[in-house]
Each structure stands twice: as C-alpha cells, then as structure tokens.
PDB file of N, CA and C in Angstrom:
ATOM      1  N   UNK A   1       0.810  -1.192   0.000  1.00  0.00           N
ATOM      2  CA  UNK A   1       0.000   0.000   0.000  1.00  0.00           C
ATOM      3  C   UNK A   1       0.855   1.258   0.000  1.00  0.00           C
ATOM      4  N   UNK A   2       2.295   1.033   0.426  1.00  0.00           N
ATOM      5  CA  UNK A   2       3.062   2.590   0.532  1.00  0.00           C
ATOM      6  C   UNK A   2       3.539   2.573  -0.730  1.00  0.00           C
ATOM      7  N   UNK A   3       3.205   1.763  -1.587  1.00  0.00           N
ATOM      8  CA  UNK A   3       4.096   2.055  -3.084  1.00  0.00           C
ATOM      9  C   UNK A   3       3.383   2.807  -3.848  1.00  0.00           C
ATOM     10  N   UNK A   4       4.249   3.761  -4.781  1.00  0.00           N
ATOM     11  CA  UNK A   4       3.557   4.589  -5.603  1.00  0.00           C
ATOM     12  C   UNK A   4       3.520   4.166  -6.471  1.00  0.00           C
ATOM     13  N   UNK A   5       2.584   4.516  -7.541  1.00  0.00           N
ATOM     14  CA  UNK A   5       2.160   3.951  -8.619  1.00  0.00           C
ATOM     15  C   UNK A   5       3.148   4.621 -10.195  1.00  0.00           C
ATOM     16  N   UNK A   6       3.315   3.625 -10.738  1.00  0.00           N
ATOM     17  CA  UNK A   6       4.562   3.780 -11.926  1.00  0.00           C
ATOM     18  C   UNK A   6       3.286   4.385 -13.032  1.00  0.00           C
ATOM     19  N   UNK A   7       3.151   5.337 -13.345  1.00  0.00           N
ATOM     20  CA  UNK A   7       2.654   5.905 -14.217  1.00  0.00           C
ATOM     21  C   UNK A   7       2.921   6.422 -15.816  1.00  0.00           C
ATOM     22  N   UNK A   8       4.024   5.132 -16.079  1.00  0.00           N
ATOM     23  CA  UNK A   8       4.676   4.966 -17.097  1.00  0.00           C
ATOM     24  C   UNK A   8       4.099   3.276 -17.900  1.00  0.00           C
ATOM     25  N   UNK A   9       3.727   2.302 -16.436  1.00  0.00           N
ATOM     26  CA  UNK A   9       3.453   1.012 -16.949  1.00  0.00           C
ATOM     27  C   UNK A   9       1.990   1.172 -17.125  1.00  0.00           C
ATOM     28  N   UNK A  10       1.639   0.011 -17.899  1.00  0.00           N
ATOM     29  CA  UNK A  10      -0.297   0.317 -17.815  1.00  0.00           C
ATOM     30  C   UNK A  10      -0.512  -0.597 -19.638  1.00  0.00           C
ATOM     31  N   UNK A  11      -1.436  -0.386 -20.005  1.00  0.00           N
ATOM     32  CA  UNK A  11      -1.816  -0.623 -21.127  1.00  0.00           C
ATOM     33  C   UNK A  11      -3.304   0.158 -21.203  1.00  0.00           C
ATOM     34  N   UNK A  12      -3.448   0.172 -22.500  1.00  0.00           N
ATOM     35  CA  UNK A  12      -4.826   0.716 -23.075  1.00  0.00           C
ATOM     36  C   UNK A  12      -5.670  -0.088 -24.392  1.00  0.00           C
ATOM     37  N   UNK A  13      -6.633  -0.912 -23.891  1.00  0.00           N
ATOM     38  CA  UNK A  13      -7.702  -1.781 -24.688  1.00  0.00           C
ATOM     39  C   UNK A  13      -8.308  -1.276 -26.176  1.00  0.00           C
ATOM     40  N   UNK A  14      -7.623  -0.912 -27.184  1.00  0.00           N
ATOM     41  CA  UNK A  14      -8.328   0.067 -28.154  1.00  0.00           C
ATOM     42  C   UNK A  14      -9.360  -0.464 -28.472  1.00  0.00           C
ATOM     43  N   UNK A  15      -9.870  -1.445 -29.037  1.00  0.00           N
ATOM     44  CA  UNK A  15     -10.818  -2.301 -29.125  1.00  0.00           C
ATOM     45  C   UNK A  15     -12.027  -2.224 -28.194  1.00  0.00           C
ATOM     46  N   UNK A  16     -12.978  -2.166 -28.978  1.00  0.00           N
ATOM     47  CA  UNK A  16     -14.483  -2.108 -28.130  1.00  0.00           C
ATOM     48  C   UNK A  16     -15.336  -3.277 -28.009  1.00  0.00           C
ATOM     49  N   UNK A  17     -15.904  -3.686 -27.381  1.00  0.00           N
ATOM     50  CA  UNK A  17     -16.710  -5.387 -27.643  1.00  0.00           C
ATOM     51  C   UNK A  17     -17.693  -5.328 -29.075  1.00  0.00           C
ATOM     52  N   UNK A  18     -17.524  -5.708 -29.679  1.00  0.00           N
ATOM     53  CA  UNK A  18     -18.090  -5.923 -31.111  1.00  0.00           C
ATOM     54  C   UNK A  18     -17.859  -5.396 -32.400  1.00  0.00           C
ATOM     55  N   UNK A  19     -16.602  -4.616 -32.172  1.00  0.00           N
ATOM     56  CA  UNK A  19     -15.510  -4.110 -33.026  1.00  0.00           C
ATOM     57  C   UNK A  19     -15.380  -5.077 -33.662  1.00  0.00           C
ATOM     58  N   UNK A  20     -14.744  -4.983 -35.133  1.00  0.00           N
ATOM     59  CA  UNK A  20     -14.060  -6.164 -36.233  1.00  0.00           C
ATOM     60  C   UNK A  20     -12.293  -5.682 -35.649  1.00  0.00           C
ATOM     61  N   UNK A  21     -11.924  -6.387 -35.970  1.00  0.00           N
ATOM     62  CA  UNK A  21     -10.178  -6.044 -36.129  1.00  0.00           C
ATOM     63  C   UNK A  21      -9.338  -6.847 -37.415  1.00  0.00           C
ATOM     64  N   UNK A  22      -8.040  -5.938 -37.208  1.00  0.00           N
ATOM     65  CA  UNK A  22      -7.495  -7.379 -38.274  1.00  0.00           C
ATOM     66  C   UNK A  22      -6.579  -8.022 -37.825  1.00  0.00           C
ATOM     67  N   UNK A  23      -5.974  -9.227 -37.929  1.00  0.00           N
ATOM     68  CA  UNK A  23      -5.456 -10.134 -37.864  1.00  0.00           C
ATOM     69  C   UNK A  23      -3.643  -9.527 -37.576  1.00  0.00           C
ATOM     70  N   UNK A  24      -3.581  -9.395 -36.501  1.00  0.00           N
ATOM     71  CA  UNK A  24      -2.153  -9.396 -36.123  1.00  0.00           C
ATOM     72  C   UNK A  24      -2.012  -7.909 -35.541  1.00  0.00           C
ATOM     73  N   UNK A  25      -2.986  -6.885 -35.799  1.00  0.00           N
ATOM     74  CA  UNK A  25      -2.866  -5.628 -35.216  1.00  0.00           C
ATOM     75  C   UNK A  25      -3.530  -5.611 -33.609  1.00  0.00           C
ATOM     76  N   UNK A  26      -2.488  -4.423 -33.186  1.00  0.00           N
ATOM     77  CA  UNK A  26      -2.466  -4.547 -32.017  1.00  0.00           C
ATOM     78  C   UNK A  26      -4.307  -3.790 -31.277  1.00  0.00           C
ATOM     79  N   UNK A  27      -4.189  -4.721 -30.212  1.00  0.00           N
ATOM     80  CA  UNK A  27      -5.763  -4.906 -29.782  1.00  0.00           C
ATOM     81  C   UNK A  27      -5.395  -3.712 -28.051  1.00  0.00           C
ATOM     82  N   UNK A  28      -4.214  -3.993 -27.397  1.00  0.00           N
ATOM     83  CA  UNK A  28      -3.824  -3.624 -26.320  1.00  0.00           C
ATOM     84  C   UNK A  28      -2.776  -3.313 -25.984  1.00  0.00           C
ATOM     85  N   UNK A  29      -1.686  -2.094 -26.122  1.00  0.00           N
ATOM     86  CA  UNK A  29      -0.344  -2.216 -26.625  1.00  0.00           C
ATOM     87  C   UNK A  29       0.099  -2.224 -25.189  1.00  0.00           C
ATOM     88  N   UNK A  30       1.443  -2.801 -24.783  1.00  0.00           N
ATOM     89  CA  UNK A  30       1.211  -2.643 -23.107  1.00  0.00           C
ATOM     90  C   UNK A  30       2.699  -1.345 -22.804  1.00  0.00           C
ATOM     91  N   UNK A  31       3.019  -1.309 -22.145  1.00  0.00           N
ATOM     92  CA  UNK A  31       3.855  -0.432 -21.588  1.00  0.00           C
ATOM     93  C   UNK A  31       4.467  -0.628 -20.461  1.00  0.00           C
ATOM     94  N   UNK A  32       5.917  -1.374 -20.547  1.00  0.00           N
ATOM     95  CA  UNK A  32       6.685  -1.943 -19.158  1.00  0.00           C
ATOM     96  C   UNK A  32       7.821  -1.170 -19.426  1.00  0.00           C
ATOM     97  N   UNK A  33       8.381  -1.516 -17.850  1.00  0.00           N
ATOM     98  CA  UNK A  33       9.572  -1.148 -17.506  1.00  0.00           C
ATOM     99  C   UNK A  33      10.548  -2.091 -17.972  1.00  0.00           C
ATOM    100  N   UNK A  34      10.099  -2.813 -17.944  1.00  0.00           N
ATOM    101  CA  UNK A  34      11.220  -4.633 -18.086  1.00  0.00           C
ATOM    102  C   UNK A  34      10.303  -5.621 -18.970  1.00  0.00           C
ATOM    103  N   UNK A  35      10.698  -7.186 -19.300  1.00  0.00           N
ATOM    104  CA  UNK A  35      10.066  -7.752 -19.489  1.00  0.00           C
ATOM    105  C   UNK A  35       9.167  -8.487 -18.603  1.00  0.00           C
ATOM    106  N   UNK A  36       9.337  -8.329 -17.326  1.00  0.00           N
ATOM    107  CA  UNK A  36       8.751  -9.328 -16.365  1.00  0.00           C
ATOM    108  C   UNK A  36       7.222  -8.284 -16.209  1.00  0.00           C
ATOM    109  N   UNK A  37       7.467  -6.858 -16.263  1.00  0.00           N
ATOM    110  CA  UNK A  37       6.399  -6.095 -16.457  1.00  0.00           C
ATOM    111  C   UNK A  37       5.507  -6.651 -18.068  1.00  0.00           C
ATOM    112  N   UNK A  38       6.150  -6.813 -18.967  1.00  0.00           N
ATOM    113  CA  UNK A  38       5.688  -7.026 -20.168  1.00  0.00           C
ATOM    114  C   UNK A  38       4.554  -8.290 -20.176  1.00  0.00           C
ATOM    115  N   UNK A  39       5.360  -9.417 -19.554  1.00  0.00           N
ATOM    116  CA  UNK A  39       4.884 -10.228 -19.212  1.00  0.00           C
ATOM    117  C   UNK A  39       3.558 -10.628 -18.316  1.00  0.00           C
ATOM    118  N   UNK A  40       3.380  -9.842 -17.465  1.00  0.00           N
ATOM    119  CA  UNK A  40       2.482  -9.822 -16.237  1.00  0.00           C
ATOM    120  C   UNK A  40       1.514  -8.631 -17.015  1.00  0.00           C
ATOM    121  N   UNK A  41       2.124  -8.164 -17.407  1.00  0.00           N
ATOM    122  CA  UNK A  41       0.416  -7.260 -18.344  1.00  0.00           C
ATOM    123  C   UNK A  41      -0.343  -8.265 -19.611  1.00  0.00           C
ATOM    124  N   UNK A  42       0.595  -9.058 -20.523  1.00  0.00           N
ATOM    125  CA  UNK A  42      -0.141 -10.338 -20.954  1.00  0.00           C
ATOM    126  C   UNK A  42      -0.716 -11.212 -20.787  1.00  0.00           C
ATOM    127  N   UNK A  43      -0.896 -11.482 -19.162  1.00  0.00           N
ATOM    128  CA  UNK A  43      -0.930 -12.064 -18.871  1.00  0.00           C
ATOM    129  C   UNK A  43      -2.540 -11.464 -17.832  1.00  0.00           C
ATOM    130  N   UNK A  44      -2.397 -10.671 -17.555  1.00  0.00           N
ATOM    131  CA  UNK A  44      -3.696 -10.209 -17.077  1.00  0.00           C
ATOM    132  C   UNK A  44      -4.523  -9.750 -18.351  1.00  0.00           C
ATOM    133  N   UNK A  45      -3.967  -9.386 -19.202  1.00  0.00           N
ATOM    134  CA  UNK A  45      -4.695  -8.823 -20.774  1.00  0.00           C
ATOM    135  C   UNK A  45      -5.441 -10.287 -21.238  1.00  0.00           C
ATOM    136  N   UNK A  46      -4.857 -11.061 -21.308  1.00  0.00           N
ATOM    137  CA  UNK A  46      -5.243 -12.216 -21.512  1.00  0.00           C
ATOM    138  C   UNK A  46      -6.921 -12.972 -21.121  1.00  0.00           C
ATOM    139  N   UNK A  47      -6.927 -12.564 -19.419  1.00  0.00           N
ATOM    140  CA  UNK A  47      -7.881 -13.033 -19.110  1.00  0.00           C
ATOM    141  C   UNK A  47      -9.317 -11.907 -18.875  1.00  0.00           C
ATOM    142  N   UNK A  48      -8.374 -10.668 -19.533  1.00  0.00           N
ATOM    143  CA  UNK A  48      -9.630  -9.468 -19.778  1.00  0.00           C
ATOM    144  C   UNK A  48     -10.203  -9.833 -21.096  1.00  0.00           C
ATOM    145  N   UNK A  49      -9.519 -10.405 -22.302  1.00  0.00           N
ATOM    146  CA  UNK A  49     -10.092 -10.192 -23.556  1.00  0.00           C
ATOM    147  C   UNK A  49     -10.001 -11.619 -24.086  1.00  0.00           C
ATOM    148  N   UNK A  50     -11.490 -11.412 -25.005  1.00  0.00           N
ATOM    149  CA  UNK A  50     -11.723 -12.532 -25.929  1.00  0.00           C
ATOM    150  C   UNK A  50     -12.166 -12.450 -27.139  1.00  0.00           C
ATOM    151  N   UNK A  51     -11.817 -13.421 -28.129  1.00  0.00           N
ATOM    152  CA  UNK A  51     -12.104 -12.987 -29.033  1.00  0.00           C
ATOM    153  C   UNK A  51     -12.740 -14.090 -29.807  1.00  0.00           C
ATOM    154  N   UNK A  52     -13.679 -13.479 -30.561  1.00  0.00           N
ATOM    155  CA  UNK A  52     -14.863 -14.499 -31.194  1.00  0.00           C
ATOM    156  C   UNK A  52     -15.771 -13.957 -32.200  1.00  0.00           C
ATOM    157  N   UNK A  53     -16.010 -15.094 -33.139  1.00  0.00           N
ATOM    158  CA  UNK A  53     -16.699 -14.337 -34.365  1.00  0.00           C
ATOM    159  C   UNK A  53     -18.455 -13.413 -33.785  1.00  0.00           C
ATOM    160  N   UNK A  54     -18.459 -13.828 -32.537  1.00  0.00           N
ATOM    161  CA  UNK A  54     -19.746 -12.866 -32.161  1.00  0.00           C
ATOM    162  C   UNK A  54     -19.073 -12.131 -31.120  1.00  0.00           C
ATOM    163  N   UNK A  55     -19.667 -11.135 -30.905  1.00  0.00           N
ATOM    164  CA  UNK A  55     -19.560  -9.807 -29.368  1.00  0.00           C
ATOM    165  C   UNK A  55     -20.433 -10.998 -28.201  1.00  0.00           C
ATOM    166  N   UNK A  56     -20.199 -10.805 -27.334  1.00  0.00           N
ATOM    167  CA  UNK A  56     -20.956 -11.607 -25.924  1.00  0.00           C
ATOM    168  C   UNK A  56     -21.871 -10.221 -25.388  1.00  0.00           C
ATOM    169  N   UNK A  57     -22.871 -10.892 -24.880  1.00  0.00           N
ATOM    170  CA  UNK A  57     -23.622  -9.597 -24.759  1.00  0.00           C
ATOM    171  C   UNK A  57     -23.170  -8.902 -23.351  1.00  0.00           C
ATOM    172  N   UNK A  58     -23.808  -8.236 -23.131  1.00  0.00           N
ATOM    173  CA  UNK A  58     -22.910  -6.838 -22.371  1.00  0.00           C
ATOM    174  C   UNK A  58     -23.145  -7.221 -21.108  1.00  0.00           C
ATOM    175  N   UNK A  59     -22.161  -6.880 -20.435  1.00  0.00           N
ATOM    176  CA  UNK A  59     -22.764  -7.309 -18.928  1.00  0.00           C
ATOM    177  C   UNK A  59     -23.111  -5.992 -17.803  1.00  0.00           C
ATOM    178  N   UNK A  60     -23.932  -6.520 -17.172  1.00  0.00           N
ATOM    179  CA  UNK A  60     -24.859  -5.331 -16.670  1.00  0.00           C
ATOM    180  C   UNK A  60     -23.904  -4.408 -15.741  1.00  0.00           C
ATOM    181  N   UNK A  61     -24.682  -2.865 -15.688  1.00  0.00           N
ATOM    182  CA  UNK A  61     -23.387  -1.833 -15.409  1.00  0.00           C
ATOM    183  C   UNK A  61     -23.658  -2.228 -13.928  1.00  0.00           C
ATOM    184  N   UNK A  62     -24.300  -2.376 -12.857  1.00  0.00           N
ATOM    185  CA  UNK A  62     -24.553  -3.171 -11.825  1.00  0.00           C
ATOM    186  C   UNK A  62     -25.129  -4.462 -11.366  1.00  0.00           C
ATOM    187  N   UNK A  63     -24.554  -5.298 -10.503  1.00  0.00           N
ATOM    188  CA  UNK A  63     -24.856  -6.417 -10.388  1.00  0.00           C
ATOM    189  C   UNK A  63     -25.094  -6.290  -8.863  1.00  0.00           C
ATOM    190  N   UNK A  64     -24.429  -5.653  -7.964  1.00  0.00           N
ATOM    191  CA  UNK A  64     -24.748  -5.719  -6.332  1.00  0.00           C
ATOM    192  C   UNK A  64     -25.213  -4.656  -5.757  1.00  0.00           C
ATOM    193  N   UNK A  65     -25.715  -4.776  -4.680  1.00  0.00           N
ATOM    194  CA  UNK A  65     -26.018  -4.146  -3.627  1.00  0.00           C
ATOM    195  C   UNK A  65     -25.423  -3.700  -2.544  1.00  0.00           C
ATOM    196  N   UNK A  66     -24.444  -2.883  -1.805  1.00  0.00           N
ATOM    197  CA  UNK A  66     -24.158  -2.843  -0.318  1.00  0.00           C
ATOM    198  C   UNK A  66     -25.053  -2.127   0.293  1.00  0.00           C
ATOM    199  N   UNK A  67     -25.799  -3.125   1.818  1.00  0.00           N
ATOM    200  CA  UNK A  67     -26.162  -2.175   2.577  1.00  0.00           C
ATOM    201  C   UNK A  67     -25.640  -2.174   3.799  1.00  0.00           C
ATOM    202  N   UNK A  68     -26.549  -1.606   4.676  1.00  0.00           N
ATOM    203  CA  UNK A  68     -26.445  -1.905   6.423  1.00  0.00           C
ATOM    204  C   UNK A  68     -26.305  -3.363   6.464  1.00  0.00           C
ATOM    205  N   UNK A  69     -26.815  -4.253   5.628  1.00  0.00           N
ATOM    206  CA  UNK A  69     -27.644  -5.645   6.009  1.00  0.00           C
ATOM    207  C   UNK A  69     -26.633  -6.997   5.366  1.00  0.00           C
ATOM    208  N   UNK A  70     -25.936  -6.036   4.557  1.00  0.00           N
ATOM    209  CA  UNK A  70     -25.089  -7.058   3.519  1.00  0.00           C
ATOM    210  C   UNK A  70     -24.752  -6.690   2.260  1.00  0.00           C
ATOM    211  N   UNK A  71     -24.263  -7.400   1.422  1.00  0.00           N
ATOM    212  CA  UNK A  71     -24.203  -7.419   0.068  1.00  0.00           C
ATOM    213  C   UNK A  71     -25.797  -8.295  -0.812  1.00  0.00           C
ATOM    214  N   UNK A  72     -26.477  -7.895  -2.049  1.00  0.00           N
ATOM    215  CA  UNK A  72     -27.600  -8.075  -2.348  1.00  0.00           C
ATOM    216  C   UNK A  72     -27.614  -7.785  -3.408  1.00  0.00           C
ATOM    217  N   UNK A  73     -27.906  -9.240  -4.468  1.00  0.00           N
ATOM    218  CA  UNK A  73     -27.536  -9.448  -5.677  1.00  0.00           C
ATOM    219  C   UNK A  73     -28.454  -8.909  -6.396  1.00  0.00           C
ATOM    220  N   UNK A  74     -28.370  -8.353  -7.158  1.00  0.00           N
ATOM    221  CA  UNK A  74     -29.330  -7.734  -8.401  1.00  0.00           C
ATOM    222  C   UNK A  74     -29.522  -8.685  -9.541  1.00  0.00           C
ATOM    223  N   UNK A  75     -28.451  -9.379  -9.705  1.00  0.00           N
ATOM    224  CA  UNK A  75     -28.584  -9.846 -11.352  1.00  0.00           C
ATOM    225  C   UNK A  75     -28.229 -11.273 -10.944  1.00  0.00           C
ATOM    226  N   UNK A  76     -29.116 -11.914 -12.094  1.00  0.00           N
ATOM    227  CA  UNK A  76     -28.995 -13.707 -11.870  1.00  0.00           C
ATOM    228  C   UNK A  76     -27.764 -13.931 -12.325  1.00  0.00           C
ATOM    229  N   UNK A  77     -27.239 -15.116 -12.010  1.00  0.00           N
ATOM    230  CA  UNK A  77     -26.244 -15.313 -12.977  1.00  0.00           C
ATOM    231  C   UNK A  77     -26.013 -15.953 -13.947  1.00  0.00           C
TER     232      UNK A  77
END
C-alpha cells in the first residue's frame, strides 16, 4: 500500500466489444519497464479479452447491492 504507482506502466484496450479487427494488429499495446512487467500485463490482458466471431452480450453496469444488512444481488447469474 506505501508504493507509488509507476505511471509509465499500464496498457490501453483500443478495441471495443463488437468491433471487427485485423489479424495481427495490435488490440492492447502494453507499456513496461522490463520484461517481467511485459509479461504480467499479458498475462492479465489475456484473461480481460476474448475474441470471437460474435460480441458476448454486455454485462450489466450493476450487479450488487451494499447495505447496512449485507451485500444483495441484483442480477442472476
């Protein structure tokens, strides 16, 4: 928690869900310090994006609830 944040590493998703793309152009370009940074952003990029001849439909902008009482699901799953 006392570490500051490297505001040099990161990546940016250009791609929108139901976008076409082409074949070998870049979808998420990443931005490391090293390769082990390079690596660990592919690696989370990975399990953010998919790709398929259809878009998946959208998933809802809320799904929970916090109250006094608990957490309280809105959306089935």
């Amino acid at each position: 928690m006392e570490d500051k944040p490297d505001l040099s590493v990161g990546s940016f998703i250009r791609a929108r869900p139901g976008d076409g793309g082409e074949t070998g152009g870049p979808l998420a370009p990443i931005s490391a310090r090293d390769r082990a940074g390079i690596d660990a952003g592919r690696w989370a990029l990975r399990g953010a994006i998919s790709i398929a001849d259809e878009a998946a439909p959208p998933l809802p902008l809320v799904s929970h609830r916090v109250t006094g009482a608990g957490i309280e699901l809105l959306v089935a799953d």
